[in-house]
Protein backbone atom coordinates (compact mmCIF):
# COMPACT_ATOMS: atom_id res chain seq x y z
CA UNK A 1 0.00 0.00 0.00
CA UNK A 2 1.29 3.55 -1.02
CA UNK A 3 0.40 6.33 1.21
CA UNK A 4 0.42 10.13 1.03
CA UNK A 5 2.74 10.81 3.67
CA UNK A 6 1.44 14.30 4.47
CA UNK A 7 -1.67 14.50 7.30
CA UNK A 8 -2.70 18.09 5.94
CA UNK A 9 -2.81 16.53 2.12
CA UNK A 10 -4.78 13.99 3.14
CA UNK A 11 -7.42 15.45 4.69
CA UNK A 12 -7.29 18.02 1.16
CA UNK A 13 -7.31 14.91 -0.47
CA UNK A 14 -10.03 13.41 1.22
CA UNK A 15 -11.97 9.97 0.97
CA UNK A 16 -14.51 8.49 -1.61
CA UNK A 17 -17.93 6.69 -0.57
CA UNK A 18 -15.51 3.55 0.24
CA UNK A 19 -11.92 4.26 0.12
CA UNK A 20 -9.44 7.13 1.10
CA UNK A 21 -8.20 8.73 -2.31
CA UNK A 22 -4.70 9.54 -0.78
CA UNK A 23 -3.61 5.70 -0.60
CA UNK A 24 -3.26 2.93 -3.36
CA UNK A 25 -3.10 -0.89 -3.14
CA UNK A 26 -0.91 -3.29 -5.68
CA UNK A 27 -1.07 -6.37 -5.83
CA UNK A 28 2.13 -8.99 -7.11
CA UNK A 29 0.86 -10.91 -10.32
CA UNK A 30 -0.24 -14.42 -9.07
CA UNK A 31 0.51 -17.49 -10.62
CA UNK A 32 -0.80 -18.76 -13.50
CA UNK A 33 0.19 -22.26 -14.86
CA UNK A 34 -1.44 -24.26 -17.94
CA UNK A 35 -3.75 -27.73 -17.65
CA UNK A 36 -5.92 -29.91 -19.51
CA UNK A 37 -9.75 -30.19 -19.18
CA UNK A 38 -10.54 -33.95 -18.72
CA UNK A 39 -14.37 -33.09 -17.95
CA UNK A 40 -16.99 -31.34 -16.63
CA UNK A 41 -19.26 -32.43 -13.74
CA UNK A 42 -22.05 -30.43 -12.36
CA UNK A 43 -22.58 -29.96 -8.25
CA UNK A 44 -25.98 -29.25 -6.50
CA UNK A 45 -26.35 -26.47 -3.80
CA UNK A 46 -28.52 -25.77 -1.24
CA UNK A 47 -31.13 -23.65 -2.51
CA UNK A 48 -30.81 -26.04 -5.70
CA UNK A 49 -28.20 -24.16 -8.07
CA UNK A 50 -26.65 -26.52 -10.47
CA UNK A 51 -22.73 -25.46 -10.36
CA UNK A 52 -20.75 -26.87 -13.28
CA UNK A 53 -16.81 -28.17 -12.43
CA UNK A 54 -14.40 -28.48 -14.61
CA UNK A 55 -12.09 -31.87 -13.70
CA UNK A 56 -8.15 -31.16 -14.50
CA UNK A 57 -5.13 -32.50 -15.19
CA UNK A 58 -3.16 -31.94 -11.76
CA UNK A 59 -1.48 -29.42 -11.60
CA UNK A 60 1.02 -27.51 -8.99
CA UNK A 61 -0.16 -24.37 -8.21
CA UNK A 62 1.13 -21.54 -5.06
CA UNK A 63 2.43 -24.67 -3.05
CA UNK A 64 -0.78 -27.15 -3.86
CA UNK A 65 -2.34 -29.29 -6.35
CA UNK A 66 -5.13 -28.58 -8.20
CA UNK A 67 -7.42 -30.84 -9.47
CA UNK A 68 -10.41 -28.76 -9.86
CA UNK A 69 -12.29 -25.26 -11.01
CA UNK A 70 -15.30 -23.75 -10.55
CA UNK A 71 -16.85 -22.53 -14.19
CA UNK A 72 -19.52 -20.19 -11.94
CA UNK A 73 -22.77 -21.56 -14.28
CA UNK A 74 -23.59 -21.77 -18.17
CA UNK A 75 -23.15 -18.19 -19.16
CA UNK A 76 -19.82 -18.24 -18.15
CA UNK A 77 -18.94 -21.30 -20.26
CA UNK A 78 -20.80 -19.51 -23.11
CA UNK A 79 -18.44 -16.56 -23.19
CA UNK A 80 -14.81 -18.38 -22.36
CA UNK A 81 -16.14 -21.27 -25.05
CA UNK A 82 -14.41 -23.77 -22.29
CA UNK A 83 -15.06 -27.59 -23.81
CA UNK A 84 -14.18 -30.68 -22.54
CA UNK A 85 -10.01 -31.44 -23.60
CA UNK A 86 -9.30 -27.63 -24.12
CA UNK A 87 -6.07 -26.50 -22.87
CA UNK A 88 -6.49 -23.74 -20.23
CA UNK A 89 -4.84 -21.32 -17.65
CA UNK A 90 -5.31 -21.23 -14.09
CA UNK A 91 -4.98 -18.96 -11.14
CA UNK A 92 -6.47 -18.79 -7.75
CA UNK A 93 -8.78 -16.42 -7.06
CA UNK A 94 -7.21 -14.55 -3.61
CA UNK A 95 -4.33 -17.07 -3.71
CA UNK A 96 -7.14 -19.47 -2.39
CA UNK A 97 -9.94 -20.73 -5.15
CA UNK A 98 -8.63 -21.72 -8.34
CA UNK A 99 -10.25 -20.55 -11.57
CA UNK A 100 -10.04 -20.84 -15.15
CA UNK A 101 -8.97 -17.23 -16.41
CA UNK A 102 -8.12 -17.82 -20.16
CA UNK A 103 -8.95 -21.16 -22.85
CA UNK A 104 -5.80 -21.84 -25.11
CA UNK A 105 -7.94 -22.15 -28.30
CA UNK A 106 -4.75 -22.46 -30.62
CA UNK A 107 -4.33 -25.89 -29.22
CA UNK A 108 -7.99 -26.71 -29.19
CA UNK A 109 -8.57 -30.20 -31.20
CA UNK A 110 -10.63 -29.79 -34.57
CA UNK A 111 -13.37 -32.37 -33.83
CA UNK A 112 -14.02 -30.35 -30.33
CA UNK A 113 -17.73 -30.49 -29.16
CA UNK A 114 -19.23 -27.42 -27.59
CA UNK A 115 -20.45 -27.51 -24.51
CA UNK A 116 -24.30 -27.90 -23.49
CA UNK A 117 -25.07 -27.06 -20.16
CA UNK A 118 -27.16 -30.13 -18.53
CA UNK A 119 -31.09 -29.92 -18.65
CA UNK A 120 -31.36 -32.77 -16.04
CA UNK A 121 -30.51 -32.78 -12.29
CA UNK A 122 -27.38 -35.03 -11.64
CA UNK A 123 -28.74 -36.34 -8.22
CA UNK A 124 -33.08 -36.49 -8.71
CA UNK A 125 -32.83 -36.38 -12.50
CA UNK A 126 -35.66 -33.57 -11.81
CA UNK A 127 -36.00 -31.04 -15.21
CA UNK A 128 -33.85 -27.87 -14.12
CA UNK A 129 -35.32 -24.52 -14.54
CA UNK A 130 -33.55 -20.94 -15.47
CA UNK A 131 -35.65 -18.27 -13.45
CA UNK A 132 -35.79 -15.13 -15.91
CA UNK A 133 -32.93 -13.13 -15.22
CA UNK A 134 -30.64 -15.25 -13.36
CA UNK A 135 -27.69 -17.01 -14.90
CA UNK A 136 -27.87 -19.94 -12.67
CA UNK A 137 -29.98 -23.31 -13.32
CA UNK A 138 -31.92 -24.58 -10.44
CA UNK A 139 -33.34 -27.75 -9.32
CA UNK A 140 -36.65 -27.43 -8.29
CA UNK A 141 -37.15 -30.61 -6.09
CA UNK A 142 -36.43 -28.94 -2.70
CA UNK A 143 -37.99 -31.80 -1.09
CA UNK A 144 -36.33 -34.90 -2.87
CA UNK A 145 -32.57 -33.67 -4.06
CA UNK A 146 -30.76 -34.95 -1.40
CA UNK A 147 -27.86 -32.60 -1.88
CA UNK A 148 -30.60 -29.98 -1.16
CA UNK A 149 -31.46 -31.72 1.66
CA UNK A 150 -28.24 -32.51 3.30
CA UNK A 151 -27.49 -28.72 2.26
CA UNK A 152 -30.06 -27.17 4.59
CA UNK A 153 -29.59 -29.33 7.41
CA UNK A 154 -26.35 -28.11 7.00
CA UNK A 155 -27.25 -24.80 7.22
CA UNK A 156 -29.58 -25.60 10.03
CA UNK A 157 -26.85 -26.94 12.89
CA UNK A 158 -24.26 -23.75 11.25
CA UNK A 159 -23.22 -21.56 13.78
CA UNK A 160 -24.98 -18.55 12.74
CA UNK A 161 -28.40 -20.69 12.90
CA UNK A 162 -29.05 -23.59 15.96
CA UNK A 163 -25.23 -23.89 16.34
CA UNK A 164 -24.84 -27.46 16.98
CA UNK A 165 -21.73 -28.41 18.08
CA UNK A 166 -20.02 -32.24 17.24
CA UNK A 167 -21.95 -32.11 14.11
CA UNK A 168 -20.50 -30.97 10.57
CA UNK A 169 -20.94 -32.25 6.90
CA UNK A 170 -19.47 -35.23 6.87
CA UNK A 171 -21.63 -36.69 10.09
CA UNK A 172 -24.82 -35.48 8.11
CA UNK A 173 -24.08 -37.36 5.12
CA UNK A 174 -23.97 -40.53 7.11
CA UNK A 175 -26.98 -39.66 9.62
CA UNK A 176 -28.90 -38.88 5.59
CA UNK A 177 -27.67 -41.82 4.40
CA UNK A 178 -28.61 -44.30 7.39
CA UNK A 179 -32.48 -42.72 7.19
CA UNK A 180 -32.23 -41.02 10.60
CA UNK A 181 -32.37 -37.24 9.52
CA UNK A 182 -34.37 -36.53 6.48
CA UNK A 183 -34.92 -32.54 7.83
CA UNK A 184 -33.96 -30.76 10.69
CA UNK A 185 -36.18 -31.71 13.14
CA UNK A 186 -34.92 -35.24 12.94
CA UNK A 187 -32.42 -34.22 14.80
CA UNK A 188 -34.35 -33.89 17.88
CA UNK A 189 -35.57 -37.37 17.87
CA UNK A 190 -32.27 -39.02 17.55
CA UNK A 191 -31.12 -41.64 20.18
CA UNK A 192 -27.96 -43.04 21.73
CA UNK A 193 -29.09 -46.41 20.44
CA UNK A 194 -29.51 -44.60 16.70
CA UNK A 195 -26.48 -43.29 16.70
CA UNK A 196 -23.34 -45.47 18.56
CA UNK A 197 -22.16 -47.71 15.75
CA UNK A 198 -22.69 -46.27 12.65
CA UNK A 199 -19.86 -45.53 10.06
CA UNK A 200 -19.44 -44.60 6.47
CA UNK A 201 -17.03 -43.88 3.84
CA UNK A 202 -16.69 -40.54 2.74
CA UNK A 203 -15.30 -38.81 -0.26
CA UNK A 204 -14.50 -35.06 -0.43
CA UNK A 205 -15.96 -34.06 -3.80
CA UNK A 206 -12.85 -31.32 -4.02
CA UNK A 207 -10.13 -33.28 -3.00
CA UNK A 208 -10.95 -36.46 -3.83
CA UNK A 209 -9.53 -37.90 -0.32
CA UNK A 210 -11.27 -40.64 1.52
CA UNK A 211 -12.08 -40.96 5.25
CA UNK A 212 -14.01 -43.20 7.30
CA UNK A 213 -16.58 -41.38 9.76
CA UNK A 214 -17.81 -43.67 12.85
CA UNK A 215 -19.95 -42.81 15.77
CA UNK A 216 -18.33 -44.38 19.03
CA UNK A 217 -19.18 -43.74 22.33
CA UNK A 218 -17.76 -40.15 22.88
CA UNK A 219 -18.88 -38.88 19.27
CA UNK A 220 -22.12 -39.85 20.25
CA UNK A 221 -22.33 -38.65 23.54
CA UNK A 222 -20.98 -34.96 21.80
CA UNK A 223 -23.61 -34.92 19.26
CA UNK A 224 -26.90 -35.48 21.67
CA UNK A 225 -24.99 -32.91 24.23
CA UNK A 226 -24.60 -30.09 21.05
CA UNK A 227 -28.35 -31.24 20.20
CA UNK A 228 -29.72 -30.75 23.89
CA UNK A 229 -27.40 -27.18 24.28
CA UNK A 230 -28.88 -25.93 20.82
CA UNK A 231 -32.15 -26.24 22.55
């Protein structure tokens, strides 16, 4: 950050709705390194928004390896033209979220395909929907899409909400799966005897990395105590 040293030209200077006018931030060029699309998967939110992913070669970038990039939703793939097997370049977004800035079209293959945004859910094979305006497709089966599901119990137990402790993503996924918490006020109803012994395989969508989640004694005795305090 440079700075107008002077207090007196400062205050001449003065400030904007948002930002001093007598100071400037830089930024140092982040890194950018080239990859392969291998394909492009689509990921269900919440409030139903269809995300679209595109699946990379791995590739070393700021000290990890990336594997994946968000392509935001279909008007964004419209306008870069990004297609399955295109060459691109990638940065991460605040050093953190990687992102496909730029599509290497020179190496692009001559039989490439377009890409059509999917008309189908990927998890309830529901019809999506476009809402005028938006850019985002939507699944409209709040009630059967279990990623919408899962999404707002999620959002349910957060700590801005109920703020149950001992409980995060990865212990939903197996209370959904098992048939003991189908919406949020399943939770209430849950046992010691529904909970102490179940266990599941897990695989983060983003990284790829698999864990095994069980529910022993003190697991379980930390979820019904974070149910009870949410009370």
């Amino acid at each position: 950050v440079i700075k107008v040293n002077s207090r007196l030209q400062q205050e001449e200077m003065g400030f904007t709705s948002k930002f001093p006018r007598w100071a400037m931030s830089y930024k140092f060029e982040t890194e950018r390194q080239s990859t392969r699309v291998i394909n492009i998967t689509y990921q269900v939110g919440r409030t139903g928004a269809v995300t679209p992913v595109a699946n990379l070669d791995p590739v070393q970038l700021l000290g990890t390896t990336v594997k994946r990039a968000s392509i935001h939703n279909a008007d964004f793939i419209s306008e870069m033209d990004i297609r399955v097997g295109d060459s691109v370049f990638v940065e991460k977004g605040g050093e953190i979220i990687p992102k496909i800035v730029d599509v290497d079209k020179s190496k692009r293959e001559p039989n490439s395909i377009p890409t059509q945004f999917i008309q189908i859910c990927p998890e309830c094979s529901t019809e999506l929907e476009r809402p005028e305006g938006e850019a985002v497709f939507r699944c409209p089966n709040s009630t059967g899409c279990p990623p919408q599901i899962k999404g707002k119990i999620e959002h349910f137990i957060g700590r801005k909400a109920m703020d149950v402790s001992s409980l995060g993503e990865g212990k939903i996924d197996v209370l959904y799966q098992s048939g003991l918490v189908l919406r949020p006020s399943d939770l209430f109803a849950l046992t010691y005897d529904d909970l102490l012994g179940l266990s599941k395989l897990i695989i983060n969508e983003t990284t790829a990395e698999e864990r095994i989640i069980s529910f022993k004694e003190k697991t379980v005795k930390n979820i019904l105590e974070g149910i009870q305090a949410s009370k």
